[in-house]
C-alpha atoms as a PDB file:
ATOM      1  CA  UNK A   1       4.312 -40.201 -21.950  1.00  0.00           C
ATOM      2  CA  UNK A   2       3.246 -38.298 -18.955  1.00  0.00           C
ATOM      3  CA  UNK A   3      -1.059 -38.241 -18.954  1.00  0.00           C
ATOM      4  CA  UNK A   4      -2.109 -34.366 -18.826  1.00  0.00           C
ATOM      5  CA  UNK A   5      -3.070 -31.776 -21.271  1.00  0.00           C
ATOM      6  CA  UNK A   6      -2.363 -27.873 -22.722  1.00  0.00           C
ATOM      7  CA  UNK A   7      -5.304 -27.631 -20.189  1.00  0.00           C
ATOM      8  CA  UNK A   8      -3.824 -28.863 -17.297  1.00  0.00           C
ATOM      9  CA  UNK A   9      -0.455 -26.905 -17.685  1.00  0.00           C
ATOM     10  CA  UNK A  10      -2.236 -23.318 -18.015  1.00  0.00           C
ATOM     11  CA  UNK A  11      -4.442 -24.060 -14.745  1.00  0.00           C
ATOM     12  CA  UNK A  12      -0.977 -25.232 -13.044  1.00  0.00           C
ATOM     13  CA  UNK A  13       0.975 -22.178 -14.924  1.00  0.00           C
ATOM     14  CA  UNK A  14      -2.102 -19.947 -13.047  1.00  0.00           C
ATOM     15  CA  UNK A  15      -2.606 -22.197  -9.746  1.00  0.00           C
ATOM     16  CA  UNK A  16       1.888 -21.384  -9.055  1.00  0.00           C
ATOM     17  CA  UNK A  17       2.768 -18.506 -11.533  1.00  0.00           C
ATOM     18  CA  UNK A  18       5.483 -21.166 -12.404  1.00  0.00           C
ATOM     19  CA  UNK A  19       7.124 -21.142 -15.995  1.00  0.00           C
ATOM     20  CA  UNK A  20       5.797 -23.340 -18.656  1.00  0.00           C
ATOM     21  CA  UNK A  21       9.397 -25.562 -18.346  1.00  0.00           C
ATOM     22  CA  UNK A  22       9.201 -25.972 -14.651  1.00  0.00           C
ATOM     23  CA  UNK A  23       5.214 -26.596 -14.846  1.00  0.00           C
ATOM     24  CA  UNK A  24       5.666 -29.533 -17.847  1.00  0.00           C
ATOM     25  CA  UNK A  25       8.922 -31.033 -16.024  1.00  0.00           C
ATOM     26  CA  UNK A  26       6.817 -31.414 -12.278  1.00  0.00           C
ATOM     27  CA  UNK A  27       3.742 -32.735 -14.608  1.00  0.00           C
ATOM     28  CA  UNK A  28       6.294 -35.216 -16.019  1.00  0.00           C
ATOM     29  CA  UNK A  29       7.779 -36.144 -12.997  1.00  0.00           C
ATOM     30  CA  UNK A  30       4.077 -36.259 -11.410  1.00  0.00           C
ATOM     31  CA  UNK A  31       2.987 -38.803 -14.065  1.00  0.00           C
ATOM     32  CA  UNK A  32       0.416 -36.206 -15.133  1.00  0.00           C
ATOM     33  CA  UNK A  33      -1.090 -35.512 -11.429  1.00  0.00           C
ATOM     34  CA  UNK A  34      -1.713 -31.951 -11.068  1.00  0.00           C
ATOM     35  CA  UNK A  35      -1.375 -32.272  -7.072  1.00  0.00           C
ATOM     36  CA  UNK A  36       1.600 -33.867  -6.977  1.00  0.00           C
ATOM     37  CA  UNK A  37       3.324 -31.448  -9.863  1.00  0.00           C
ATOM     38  CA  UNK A  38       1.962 -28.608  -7.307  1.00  0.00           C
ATOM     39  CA  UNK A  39       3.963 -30.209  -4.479  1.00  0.00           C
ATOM     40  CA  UNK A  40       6.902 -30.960  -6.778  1.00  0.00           C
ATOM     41  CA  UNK A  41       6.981 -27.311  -7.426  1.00  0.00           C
ATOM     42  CA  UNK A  42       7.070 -26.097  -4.084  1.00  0.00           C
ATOM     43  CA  UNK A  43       9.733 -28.608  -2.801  1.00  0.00           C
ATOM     44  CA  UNK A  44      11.795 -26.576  -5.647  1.00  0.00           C
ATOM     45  CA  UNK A  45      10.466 -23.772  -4.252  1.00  0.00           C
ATOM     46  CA  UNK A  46      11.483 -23.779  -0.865  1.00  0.00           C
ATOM     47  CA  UNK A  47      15.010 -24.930  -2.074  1.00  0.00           C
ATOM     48  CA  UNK A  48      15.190 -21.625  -3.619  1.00  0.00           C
ATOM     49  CA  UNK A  49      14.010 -19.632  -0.930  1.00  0.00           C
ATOM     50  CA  UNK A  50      17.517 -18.235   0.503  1.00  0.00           C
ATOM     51  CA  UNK A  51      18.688 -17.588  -3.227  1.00  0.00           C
ATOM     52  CA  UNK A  52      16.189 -15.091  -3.595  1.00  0.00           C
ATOM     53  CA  UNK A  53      16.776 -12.977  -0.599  1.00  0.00           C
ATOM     54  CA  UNK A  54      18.482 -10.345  -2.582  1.00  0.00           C
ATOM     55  CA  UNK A  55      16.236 -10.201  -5.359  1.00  0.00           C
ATOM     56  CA  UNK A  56      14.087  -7.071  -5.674  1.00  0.00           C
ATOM     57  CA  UNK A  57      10.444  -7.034  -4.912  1.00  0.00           C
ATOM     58  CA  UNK A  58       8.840  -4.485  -6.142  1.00  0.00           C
ATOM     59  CA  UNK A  59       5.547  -5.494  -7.979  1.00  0.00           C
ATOM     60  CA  UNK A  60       2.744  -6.372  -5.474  1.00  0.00           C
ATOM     61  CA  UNK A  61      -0.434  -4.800  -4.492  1.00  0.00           C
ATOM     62  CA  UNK A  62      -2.336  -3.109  -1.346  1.00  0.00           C
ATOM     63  CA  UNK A  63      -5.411  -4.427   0.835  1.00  0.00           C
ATOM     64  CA  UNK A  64      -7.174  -2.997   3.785  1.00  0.00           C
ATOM     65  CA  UNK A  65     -10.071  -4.230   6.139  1.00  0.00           C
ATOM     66  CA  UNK A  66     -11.995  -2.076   8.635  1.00  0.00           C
ATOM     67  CA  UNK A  67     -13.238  -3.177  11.543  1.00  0.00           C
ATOM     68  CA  UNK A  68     -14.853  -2.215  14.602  1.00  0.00           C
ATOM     69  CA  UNK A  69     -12.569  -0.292  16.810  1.00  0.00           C
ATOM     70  CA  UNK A  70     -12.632   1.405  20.541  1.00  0.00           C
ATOM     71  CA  UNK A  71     -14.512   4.428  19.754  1.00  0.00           C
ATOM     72  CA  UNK A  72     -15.636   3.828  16.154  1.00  0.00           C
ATOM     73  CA  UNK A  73     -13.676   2.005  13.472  1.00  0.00           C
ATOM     74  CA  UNK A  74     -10.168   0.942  12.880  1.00  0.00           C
ATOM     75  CA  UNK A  75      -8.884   0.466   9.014  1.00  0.00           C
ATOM     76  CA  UNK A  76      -5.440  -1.479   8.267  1.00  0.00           C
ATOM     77  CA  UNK A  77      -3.806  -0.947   5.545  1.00  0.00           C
ATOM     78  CA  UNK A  78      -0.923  -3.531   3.896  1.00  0.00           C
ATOM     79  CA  UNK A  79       1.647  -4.044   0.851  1.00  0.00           C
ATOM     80  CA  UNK A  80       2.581  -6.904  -0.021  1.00  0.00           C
ATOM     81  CA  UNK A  81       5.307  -7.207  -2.694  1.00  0.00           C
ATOM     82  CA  UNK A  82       6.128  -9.698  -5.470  1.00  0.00           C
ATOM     83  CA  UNK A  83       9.417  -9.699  -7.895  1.00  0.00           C
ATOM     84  CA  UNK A  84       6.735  -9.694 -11.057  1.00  0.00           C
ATOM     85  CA  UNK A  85       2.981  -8.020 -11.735  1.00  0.00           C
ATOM     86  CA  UNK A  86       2.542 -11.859 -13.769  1.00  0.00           C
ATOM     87  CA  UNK A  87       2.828 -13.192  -9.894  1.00  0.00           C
ATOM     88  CA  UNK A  88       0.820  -9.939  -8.313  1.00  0.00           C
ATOM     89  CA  UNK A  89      -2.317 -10.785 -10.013  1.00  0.00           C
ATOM     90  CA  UNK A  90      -2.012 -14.704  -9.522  1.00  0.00           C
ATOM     91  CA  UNK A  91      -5.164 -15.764  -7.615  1.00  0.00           C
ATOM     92  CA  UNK A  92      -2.598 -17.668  -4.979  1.00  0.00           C
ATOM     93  CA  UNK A  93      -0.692 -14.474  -4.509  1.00  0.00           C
ATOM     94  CA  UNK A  94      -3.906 -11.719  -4.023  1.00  0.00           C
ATOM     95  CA  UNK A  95      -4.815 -14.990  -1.445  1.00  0.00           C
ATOM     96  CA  UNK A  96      -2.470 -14.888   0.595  1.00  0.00           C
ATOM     97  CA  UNK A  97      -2.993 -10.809   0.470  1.00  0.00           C
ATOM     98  CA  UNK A  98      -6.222 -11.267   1.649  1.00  0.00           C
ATOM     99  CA  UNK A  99      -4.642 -13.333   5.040  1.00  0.00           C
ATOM    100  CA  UNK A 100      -2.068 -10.828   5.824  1.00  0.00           C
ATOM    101  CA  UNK A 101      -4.791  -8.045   5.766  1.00  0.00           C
ATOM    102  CA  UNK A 102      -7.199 -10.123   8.062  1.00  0.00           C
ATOM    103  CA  UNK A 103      -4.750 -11.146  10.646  1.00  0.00           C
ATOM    104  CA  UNK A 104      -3.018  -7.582  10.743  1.00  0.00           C
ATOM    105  CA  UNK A 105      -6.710  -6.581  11.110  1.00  0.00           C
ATOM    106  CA  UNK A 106      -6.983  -9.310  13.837  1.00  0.00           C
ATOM    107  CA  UNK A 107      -3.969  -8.224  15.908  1.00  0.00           C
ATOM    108  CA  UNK A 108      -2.382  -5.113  17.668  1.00  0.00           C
ATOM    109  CA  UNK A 109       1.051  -5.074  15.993  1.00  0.00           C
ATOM    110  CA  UNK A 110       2.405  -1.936  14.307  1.00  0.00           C
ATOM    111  CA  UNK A 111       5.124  -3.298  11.922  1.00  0.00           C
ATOM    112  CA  UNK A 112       5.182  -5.913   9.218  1.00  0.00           C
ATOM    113  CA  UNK A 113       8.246  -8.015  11.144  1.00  0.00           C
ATOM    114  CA  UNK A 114       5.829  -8.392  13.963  1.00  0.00           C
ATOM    115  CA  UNK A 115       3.103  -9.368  12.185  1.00  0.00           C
ATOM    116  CA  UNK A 116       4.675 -11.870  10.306  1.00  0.00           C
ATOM    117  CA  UNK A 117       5.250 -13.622  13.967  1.00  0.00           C
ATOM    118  CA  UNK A 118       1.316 -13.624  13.901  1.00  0.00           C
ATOM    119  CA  UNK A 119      -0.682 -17.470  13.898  1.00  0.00           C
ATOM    120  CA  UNK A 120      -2.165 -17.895  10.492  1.00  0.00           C
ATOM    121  CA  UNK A 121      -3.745 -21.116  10.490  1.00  0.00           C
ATOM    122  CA  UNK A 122      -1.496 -22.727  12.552  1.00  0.00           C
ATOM    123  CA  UNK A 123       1.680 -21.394  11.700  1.00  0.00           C
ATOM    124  CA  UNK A 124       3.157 -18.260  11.482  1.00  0.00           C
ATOM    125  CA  UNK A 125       2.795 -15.555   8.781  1.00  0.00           C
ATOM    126  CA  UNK A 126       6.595 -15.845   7.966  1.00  0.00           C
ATOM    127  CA  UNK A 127       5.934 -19.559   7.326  1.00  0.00           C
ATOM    128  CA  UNK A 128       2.688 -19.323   4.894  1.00  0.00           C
ATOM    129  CA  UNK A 129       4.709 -16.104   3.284  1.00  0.00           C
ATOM    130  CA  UNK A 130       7.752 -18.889   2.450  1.00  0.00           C
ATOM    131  CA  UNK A 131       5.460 -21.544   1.507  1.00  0.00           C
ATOM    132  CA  UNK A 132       3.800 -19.381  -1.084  1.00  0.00           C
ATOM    133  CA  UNK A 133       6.904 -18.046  -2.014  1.00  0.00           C
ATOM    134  CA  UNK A 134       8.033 -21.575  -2.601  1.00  0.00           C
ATOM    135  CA  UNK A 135       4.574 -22.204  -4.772  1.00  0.00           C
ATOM    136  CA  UNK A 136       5.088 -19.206  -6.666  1.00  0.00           C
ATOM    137  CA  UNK A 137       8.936 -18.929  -7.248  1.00  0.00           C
ATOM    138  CA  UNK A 138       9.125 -15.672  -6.253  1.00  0.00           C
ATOM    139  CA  UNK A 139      10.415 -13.365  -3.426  1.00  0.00           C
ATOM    140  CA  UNK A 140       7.326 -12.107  -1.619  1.00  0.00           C
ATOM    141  CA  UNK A 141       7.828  -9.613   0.922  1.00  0.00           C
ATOM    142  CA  UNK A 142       5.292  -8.404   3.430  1.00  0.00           C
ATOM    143  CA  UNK A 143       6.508  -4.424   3.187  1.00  0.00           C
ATOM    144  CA  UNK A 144       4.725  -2.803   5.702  1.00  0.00           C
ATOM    145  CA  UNK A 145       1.326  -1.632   7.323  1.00  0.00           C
ATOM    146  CA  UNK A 146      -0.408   1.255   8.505  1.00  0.00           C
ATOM    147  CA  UNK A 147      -3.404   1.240  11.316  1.00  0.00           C
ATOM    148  CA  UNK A 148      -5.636   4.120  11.421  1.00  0.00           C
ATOM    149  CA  UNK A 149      -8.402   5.174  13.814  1.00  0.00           C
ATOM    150  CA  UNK A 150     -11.813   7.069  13.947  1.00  0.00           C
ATOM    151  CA  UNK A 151     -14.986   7.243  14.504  1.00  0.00           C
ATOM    152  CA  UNK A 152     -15.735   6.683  10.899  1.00  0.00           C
ATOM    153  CA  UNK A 153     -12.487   5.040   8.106  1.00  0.00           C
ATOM    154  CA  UNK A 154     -13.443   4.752   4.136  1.00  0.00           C
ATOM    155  CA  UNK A 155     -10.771   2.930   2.381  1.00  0.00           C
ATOM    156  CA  UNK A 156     -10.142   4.257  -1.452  1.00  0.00           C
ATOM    157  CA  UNK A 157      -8.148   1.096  -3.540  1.00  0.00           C
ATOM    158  CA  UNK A 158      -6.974   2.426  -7.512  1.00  0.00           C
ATOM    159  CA  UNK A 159      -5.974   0.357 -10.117  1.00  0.00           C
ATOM    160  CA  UNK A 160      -3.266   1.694 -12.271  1.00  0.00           C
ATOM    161  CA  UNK A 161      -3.669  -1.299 -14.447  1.00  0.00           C
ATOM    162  CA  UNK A 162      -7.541  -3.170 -15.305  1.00  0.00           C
ATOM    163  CA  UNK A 163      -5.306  -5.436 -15.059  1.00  0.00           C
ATOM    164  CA  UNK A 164      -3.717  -5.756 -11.746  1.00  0.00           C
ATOM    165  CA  UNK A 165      -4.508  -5.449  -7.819  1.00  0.00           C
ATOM    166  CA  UNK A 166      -4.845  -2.054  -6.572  1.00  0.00           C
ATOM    167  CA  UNK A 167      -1.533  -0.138  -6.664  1.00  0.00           C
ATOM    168  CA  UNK A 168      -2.870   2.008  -4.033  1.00  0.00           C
ATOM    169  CA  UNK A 169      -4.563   2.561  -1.169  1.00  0.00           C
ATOM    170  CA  UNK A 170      -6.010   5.434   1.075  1.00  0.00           C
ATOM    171  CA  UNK A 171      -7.222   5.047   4.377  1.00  0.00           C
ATOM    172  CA  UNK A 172      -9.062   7.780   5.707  1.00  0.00           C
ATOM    173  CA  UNK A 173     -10.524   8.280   9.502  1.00  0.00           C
ATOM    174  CA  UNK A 174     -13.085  11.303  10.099  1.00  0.00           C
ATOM    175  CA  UNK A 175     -15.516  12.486  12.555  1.00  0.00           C
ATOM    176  CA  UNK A 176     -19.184  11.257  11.568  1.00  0.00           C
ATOM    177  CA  UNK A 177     -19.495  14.443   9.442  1.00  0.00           C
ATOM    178  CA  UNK A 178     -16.667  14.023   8.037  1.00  0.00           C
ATOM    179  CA  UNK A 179     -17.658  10.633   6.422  1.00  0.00           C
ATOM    180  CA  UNK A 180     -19.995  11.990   3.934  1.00  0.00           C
ATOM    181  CA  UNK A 181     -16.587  13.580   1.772  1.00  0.00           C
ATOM    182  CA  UNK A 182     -13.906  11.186   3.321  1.00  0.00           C
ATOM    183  CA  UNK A 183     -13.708   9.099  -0.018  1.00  0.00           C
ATOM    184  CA  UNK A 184     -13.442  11.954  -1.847  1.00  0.00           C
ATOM    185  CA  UNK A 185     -10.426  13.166   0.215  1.00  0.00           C
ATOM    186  CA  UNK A 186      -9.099   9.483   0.014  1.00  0.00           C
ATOM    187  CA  UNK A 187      -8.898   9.743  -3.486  1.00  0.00           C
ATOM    188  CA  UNK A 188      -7.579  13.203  -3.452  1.00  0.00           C
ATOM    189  CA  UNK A 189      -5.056  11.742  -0.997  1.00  0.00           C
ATOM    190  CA  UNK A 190      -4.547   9.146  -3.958  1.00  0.00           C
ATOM    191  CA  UNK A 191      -3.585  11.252  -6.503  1.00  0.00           C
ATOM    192  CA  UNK A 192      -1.547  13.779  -4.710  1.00  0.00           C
ATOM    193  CA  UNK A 193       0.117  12.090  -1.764  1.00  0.00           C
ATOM    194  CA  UNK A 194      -0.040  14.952   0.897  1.00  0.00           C
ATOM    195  CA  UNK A 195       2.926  14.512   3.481  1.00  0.00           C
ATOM    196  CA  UNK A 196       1.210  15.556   6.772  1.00  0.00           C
ATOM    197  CA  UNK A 197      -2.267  16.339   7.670  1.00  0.00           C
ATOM    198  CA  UNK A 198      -2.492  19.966   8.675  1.00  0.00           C
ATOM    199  CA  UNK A 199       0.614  22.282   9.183  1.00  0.00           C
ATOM    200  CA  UNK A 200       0.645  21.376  12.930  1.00  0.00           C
ATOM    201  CA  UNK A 201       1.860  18.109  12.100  1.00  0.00           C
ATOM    202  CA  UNK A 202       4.521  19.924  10.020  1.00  0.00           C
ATOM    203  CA  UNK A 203       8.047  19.487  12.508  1.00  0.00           C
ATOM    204  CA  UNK A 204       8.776  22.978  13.393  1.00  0.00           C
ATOM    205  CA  UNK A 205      12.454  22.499  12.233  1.00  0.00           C
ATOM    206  CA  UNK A 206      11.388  21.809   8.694  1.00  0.00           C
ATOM    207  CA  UNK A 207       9.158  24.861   9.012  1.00  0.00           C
ATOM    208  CA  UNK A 208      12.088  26.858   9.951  1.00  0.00           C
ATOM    209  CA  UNK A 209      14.414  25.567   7.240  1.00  0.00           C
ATOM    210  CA  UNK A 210      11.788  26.320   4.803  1.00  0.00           C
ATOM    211  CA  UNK A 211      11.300  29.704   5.990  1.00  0.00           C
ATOM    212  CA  UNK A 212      15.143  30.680   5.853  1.00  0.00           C
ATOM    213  CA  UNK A 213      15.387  28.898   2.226  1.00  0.00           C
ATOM    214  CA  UNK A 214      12.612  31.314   1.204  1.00  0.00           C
ATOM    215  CA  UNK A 215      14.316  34.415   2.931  1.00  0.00           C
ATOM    216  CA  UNK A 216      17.832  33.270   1.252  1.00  0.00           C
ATOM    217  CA  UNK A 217      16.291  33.374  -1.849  1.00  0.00           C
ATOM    218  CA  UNK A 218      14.306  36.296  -2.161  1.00  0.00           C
ATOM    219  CA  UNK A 219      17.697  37.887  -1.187  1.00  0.00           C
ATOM    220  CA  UNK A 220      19.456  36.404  -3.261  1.00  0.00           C
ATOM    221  CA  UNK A 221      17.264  37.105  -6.529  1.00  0.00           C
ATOM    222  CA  UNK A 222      17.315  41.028  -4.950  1.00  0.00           C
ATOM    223  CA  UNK A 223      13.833  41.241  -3.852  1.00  0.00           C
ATOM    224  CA  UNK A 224      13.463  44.813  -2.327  1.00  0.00           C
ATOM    225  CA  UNK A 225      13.917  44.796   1.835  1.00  0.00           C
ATOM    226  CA  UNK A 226      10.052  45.557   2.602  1.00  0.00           C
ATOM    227  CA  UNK A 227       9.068  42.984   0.570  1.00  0.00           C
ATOM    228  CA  UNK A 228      10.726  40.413   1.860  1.00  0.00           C
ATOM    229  CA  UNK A 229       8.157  39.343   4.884  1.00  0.00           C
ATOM    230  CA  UNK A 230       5.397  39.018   2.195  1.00  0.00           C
ATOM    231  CA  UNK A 231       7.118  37.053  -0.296  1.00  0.00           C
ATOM    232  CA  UNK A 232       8.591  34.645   2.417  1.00  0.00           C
ATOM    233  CA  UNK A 233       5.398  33.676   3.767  1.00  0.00           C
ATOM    234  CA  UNK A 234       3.916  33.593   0.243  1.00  0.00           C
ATOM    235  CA  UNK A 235       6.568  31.237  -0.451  1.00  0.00           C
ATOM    236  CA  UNK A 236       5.716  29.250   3.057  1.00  0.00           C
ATOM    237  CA  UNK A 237       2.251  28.906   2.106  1.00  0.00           C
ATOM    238  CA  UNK A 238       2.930  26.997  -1.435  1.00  0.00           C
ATOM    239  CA  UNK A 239       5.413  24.504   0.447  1.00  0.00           C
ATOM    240  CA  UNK A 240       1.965  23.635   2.738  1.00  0.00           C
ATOM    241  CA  UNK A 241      -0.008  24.067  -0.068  1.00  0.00           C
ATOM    242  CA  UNK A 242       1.943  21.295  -1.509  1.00  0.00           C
ATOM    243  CA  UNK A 243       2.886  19.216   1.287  1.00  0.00           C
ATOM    244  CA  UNK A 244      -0.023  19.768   3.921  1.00  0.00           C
ATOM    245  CA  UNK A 245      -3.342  17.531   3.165  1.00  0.00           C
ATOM    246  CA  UNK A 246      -5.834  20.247   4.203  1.00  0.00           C
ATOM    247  CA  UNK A 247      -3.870  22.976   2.356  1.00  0.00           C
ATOM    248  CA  UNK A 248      -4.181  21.649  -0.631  1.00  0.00           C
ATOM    249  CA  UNK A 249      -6.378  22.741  -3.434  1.00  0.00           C
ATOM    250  CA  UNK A 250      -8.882  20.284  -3.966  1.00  0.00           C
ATOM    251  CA  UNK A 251      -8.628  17.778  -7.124  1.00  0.00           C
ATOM    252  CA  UNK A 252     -12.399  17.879  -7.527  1.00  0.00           C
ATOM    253  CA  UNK A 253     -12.236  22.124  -7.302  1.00  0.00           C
ATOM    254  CA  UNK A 254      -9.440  23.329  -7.290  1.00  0.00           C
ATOM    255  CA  UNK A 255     -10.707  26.513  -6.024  1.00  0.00           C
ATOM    256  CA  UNK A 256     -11.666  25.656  -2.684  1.00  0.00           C
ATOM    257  CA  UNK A 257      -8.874  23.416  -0.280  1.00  0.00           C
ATOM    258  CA  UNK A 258      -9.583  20.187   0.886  1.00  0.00           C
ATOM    259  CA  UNK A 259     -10.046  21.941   4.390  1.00  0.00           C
ATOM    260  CA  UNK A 260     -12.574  24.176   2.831  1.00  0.00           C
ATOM    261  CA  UNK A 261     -14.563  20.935   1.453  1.00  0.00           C
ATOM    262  CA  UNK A 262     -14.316  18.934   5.021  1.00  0.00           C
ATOM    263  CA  UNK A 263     -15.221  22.433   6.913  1.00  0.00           C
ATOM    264  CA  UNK A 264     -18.325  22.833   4.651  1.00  0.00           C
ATOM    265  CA  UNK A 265     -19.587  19.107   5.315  1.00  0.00           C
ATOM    266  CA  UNK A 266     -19.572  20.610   8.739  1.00  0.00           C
ATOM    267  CA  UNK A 267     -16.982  17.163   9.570  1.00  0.00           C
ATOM    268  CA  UNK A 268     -13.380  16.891  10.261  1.00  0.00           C
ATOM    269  CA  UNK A 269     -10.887  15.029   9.231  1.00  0.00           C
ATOM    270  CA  UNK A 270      -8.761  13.312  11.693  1.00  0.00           C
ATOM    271  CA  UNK A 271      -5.871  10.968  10.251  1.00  0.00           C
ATOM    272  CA  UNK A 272      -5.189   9.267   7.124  1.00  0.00           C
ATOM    273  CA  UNK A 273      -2.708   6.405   5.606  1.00  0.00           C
ATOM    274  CA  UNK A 274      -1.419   5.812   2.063  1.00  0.00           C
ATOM    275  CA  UNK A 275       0.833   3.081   0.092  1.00  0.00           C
ATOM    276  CA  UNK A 276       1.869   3.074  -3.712  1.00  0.00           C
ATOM    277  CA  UNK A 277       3.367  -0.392  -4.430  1.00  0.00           C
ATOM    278  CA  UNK A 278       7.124   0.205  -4.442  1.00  0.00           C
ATOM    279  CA  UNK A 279       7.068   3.541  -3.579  1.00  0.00           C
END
């Protein structure tokens, strides 16, 4: 009878996010030696690799790092996404997290299939991605990533779960003014997931479509002629007041905007990034 113990099958269970079958067969096969069961499970693993290519990831987590940048600071922002939350808050997984963060932090690409062409230790991204994919027994995806520069960035990372990793994650860049509110913008941003920064960054076709869906239906509910300019614009302002980051009423007052709160630091606000897992 294989040498190991209840012990040594929850620190492998934890060390590979395996299942307790697969875990007690490689410890069997292994004679007991927790190494060799680990290797036994990624061999599996990376058998299994192409099977679970159309598998849904959807579980995961976000990380950031900010680092020195031309001008000020640059903050990257990542998802990476596992089939399960069991495998999202494995220590292996939220490792190999923390390595896709520091080398898109380390590099100058702008999409997640170019940084997964990145060195990592000698190898590729893709490569470590497969081999922990292999350890784990899960799809893992490297989603996408976000750069964002300033002369100041805060990051804001929420747990939706105690639980879990963060679920999501603001980045925020500012002037040096703007610093002393940007987290509480970022987790403003959080919560309400503004769509463009001011209404300059709105496209002026979707402007123009939202104008002539407000005119269409003021006629249409048989607002009187005069009042129609009034009500359209009305109508214009609560699409940026839901849409447009500094148009929106603030989740710490509600009665000012979140313009209104950067103006009054005196700072301003100049981009901003944000991932929910899966979303």
């Amino acid at each position: 009878m294989a040498n190991y113990t209840a012990a040594d099958i929850k620190a492998l269970r934890e060390r590979t996010g395996a299942g307790m079958l697969d875990v007690k067969k490689a410890l069997d096969e292994a004679g007991g030696d927790s190494d060799k069961a680990l290797e036994l499970i990624r061999i599996k693993g990376l058998k299994g690799v192409s099977k679970r290519e159309d598998r849904a990831a959807s579980d995961g987590l976000v990380a950031s790092s900010i680092v020195a940048g031309e001008g000020g600071q640059r903050g990257v922002l990542v998802e990476v996404n596992s089939e399960t939350d069991f495998v999202a808050k494995n220590d292996t997984f939220v490792e190999l997290a923390d390595k896709v963060v520091t080398a898109a932090a380390g590099s100058e690409v702008t999409d997640a299939e170019a940084l997964l062409a990145e060195d990592v230790e000698g190898r590729t991204l893709r490569e470590l991605v497969d081999e922990t994919a292999a350890t784990l027994g899960e799809k893992l995806v490297v989603r996408r990533l976000a750069r964002v520069d300033g002369e100041v960035v805060t990051e804001y990372l929420h747990r939706t779960s105690k639980d879990l990793p963060p679920q999501v994650g603001v980045l925020v860049a500012s002037d040096g003014a703007g610093g002393a509110v940007a987290r509480d913008v970022a987790m403003h941003i959080a919560a309400y997931s503004p769509t463009y920064l001011s209404r300059d960054d709105v496209p002026a076709d979707l402007v123009s479509d939202e104008r002539r869906i407000a005119e269409e239906t003021a006629v249409a509910e048989g607002k009187p002629e005069r009042a129609l300019p009034k009500i359209i614009e009305g109508r214009l302002n609560g699409f940026f007041k839901e849409n447009v980051l500094l148009d929106q009423p603030f989740a710490k007052d509600p009665k000012q905007t979140v313009g209104q709160i950067v103006a009054d630091a005196g700072g301003t606000i100049t981009g901003y990034a944000r991932f929910r897992v899966g979303a």
